[in-house]
N, C-alpha and C. Protein backbone atom coordinates (compact mmCIF):
# COMPACT_ATOMS: atom_id res chain seq x y z
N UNK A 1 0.84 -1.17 0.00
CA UNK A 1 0.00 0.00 0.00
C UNK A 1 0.89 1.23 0.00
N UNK A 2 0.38 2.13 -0.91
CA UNK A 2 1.67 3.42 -0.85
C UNK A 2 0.83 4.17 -0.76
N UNK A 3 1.43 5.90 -0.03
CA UNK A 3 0.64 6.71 0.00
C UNK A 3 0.84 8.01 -1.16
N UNK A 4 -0.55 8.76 -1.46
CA UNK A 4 -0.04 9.65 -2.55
C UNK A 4 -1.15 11.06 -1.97
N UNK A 5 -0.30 11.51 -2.56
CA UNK A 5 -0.71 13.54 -1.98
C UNK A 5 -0.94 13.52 -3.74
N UNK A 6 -2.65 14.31 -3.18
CA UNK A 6 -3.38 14.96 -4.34
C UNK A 6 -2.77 15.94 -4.84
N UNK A 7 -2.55 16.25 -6.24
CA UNK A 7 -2.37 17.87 -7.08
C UNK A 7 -2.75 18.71 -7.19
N UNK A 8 -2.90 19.74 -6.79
CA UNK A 8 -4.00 20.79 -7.00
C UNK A 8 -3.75 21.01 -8.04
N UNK A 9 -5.28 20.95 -8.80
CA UNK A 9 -5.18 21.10 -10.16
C UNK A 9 -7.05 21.48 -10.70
N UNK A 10 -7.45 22.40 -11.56
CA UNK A 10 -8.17 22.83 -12.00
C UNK A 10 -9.09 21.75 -11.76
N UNK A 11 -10.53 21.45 -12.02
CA UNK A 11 -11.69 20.28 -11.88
C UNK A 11 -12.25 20.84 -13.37
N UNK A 12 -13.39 20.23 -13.38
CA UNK A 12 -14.78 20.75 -14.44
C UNK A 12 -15.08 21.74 -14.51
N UNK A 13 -14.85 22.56 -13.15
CA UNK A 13 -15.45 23.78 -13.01
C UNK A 13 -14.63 24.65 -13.01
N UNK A 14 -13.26 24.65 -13.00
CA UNK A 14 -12.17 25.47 -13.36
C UNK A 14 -11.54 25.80 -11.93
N UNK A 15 -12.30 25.31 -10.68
CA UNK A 15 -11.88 25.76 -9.38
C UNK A 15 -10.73 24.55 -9.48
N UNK A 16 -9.69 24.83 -8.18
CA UNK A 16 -8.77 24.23 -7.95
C UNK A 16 -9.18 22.83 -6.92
N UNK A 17 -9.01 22.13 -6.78
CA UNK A 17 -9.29 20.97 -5.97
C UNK A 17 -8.63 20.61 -5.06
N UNK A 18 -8.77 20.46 -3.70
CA UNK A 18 -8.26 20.38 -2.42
C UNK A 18 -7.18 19.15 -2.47
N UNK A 19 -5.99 19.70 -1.44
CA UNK A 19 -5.50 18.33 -1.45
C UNK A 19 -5.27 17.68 -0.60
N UNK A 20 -5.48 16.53 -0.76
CA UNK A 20 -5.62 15.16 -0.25
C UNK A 20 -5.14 14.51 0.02
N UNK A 21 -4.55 13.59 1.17
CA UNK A 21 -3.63 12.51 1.30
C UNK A 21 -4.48 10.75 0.95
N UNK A 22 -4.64 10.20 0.40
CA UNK A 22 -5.32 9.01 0.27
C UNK A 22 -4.21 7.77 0.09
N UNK A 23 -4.68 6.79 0.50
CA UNK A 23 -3.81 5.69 0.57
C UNK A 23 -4.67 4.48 -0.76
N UNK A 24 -3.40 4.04 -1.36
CA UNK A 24 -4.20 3.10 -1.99
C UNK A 24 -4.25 1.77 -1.51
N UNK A 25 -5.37 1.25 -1.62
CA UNK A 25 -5.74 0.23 -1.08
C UNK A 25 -7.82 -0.68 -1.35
N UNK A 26 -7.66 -1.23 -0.97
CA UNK A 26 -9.28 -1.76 -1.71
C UNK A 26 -9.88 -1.83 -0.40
N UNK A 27 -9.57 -1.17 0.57
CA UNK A 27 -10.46 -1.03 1.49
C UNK A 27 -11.53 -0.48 1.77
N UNK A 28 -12.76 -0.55 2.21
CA UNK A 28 -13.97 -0.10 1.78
C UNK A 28 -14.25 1.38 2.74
N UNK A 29 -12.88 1.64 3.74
CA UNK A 29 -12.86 2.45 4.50
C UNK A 29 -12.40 4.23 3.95
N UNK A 30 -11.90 3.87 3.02
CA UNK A 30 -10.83 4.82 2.55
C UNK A 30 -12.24 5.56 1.35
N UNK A 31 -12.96 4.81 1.01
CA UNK A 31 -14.31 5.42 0.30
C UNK A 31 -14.73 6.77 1.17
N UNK A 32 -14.44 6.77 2.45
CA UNK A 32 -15.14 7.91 3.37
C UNK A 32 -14.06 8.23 4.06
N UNK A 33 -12.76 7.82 3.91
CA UNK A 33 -12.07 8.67 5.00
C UNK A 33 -10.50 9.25 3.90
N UNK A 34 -9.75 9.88 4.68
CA UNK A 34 -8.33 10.02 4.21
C UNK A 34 -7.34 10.14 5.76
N UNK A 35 -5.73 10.07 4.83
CA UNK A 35 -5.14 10.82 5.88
C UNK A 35 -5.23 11.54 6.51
N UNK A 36 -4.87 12.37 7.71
CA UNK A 36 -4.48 13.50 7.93
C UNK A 36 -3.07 14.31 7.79
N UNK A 37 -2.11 12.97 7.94
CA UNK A 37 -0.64 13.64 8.12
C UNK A 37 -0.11 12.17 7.35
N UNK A 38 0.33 12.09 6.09
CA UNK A 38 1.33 10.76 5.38
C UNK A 38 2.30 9.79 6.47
N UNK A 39 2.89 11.09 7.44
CA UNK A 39 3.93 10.79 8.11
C UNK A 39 3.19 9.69 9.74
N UNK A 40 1.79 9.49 9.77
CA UNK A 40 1.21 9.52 10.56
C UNK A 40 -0.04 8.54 10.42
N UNK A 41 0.46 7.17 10.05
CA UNK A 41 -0.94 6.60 8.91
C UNK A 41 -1.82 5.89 10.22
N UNK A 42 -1.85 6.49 11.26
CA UNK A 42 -3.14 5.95 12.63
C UNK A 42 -4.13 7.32 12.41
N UNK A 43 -3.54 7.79 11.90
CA UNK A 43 -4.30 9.48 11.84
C UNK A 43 -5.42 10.00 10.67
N UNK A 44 -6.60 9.56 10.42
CA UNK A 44 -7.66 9.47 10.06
C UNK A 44 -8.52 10.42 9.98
N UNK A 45 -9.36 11.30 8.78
CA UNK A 45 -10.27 12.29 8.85
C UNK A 45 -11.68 11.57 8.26
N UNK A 46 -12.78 11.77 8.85
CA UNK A 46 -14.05 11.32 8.12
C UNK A 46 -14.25 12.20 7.03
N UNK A 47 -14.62 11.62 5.65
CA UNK A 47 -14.90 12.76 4.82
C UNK A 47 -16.63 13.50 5.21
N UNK A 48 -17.40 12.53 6.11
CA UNK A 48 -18.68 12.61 5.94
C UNK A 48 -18.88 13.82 6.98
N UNK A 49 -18.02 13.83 8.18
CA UNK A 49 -18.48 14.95 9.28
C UNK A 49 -17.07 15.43 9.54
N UNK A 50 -16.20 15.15 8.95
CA UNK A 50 -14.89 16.05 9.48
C UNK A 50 -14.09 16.05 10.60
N UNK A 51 -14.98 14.58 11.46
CA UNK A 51 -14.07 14.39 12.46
C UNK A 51 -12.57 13.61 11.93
N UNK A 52 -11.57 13.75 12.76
CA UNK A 52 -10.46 13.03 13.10
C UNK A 52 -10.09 12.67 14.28
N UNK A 53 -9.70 11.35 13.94
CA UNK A 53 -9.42 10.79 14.79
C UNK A 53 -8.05 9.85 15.22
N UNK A 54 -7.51 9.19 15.61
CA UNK A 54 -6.39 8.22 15.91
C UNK A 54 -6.78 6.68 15.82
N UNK A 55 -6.07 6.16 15.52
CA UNK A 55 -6.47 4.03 15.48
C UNK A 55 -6.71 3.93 13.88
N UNK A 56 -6.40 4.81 12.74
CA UNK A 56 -6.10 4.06 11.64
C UNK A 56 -7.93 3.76 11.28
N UNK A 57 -7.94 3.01 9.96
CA UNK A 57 -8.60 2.84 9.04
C UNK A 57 -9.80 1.92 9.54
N UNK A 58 -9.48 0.89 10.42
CA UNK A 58 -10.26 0.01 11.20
C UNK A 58 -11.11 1.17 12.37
N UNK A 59 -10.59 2.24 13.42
CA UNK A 59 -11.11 2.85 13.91
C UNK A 59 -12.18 4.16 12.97
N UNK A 60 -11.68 3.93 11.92
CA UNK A 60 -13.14 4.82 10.99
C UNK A 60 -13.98 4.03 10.82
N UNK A 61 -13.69 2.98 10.62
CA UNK A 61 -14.71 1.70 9.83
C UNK A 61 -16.10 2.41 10.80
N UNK A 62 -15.40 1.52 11.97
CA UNK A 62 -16.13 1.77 13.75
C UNK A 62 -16.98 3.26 13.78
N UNK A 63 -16.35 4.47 13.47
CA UNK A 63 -16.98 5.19 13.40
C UNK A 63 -18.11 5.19 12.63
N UNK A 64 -17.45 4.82 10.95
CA UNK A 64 -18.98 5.01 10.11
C UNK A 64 -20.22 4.09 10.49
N UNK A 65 -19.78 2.99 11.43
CA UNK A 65 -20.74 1.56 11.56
C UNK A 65 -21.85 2.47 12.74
N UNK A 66 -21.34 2.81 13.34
CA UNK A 66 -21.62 3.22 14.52
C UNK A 66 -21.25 1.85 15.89
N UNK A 67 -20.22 0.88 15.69
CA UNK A 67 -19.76 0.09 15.95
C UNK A 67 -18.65 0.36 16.98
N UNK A 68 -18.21 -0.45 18.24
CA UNK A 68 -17.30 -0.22 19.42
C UNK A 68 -17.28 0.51 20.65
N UNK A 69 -17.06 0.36 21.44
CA UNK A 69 -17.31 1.55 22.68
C UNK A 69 -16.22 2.50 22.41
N UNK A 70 -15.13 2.21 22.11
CA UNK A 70 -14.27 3.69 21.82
C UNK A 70 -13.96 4.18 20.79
N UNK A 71 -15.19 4.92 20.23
CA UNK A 71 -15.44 5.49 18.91
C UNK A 71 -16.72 6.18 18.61
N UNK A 72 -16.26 7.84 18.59
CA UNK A 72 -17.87 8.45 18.90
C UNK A 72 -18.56 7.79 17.46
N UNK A 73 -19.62 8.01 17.30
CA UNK A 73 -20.63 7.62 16.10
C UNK A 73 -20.30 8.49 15.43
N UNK A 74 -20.08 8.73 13.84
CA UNK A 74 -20.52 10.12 12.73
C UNK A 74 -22.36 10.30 12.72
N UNK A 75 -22.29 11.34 13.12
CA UNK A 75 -23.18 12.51 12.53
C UNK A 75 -23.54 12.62 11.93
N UNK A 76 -22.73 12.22 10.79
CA UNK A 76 -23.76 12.59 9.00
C UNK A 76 -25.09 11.93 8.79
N UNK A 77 -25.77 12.45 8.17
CA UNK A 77 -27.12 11.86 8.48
C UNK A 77 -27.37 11.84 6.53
N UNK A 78 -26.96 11.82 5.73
CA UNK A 78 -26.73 11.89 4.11
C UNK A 78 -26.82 10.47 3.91
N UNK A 79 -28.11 10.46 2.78
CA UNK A 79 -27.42 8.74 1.98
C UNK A 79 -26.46 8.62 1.60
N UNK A 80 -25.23 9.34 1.64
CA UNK A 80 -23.91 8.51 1.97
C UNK A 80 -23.48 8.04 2.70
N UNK A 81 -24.09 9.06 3.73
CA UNK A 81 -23.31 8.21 4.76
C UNK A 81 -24.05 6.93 5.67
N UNK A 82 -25.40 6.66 5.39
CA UNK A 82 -26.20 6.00 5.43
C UNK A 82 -25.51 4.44 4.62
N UNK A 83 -25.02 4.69 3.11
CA UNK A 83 -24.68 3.69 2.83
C UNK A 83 -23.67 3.64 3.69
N UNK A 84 -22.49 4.46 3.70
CA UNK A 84 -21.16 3.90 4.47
C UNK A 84 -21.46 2.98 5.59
N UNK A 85 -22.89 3.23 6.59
CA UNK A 85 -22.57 2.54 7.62
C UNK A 85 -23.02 1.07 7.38
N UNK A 86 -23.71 1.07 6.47
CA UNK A 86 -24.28 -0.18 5.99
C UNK A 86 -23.00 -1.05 5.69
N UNK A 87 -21.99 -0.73 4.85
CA UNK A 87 -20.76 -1.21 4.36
C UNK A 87 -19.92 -1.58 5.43
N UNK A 88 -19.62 -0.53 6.05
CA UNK A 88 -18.92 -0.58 7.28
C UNK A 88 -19.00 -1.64 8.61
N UNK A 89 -20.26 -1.90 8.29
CA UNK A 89 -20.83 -2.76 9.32
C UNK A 89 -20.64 -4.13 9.23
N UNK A 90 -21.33 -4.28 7.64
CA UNK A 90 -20.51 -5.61 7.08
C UNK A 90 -19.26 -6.14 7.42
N UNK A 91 -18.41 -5.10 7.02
CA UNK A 91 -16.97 -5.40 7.43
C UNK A 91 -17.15 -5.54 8.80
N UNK A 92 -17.25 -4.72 9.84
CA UNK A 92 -17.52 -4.96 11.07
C UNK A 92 -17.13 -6.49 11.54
N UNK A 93 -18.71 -6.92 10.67
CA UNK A 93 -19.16 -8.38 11.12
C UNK A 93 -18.31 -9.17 10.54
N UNK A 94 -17.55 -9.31 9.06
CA UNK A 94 -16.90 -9.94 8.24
C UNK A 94 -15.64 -10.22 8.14
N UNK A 95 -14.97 -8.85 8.57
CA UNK A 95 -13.62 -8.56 8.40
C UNK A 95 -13.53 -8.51 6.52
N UNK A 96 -12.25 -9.40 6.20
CA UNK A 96 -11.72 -8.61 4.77
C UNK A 96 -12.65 -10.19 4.14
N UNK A 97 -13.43 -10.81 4.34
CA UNK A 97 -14.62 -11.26 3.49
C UNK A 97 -15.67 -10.64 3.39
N UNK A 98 -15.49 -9.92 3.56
CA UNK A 98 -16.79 -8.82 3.10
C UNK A 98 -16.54 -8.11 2.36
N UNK A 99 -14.92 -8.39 1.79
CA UNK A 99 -15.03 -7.42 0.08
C UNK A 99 -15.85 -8.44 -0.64
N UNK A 100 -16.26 -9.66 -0.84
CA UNK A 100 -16.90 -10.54 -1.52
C UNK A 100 -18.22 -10.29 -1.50
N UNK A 101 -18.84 -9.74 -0.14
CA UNK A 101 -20.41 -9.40 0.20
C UNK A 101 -20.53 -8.06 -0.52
N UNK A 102 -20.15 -7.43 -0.35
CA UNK A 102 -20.25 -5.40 -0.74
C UNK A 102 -20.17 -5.60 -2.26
């Protein structure tokens, strides 16, 4: 898994586009979250409510599921994020066989 910093670079709309730390990987977590710091890969932002947090990619999962005792719930209340927790949850229950279910 390697990590890569977004370009700012023009979109559709001619505005510039934020940048991003994202990790590649087929994890169903990284759909809703990113880095915060490359140097720092426990360090986690929700894209859905903007929290961050610490514990890495598995502790977002938890967040989007609304899953674990140490992990506030997200907020977002959006059919996105509605699906995320649906996904999230899976995994939850599945672990990494639940890329086969999703």
């Amino acid at each position: 898994m390697s990590i890569e910093q977004g370009v700012s670079a023009p979109d559709a709309t001619g505005t510039k586009a934020t940048n991003l730390l994202k990790r590649n990987s087929d994890d169903v977590g990284w759909e809703y979250g990113v880095l915060v710091d490359a140097s720092n890969k426990d360090k986690v932002k929700c894209k859905l409510c903007n929290k961050e947090m610490r514990g890495g990619i598995h502790r977002l999962k938890e967040h989007l599921a609304h899953e674990g005792k140490n992990v506030k719930k997200c907020i977002a209340r959006t059919p996105q994020a509605m699906e995320a927790k649906e996904k999230c949850k899976i995994w939850c229950a599945h672990g990494w066989e639940a890329a086969e279910i999703i």
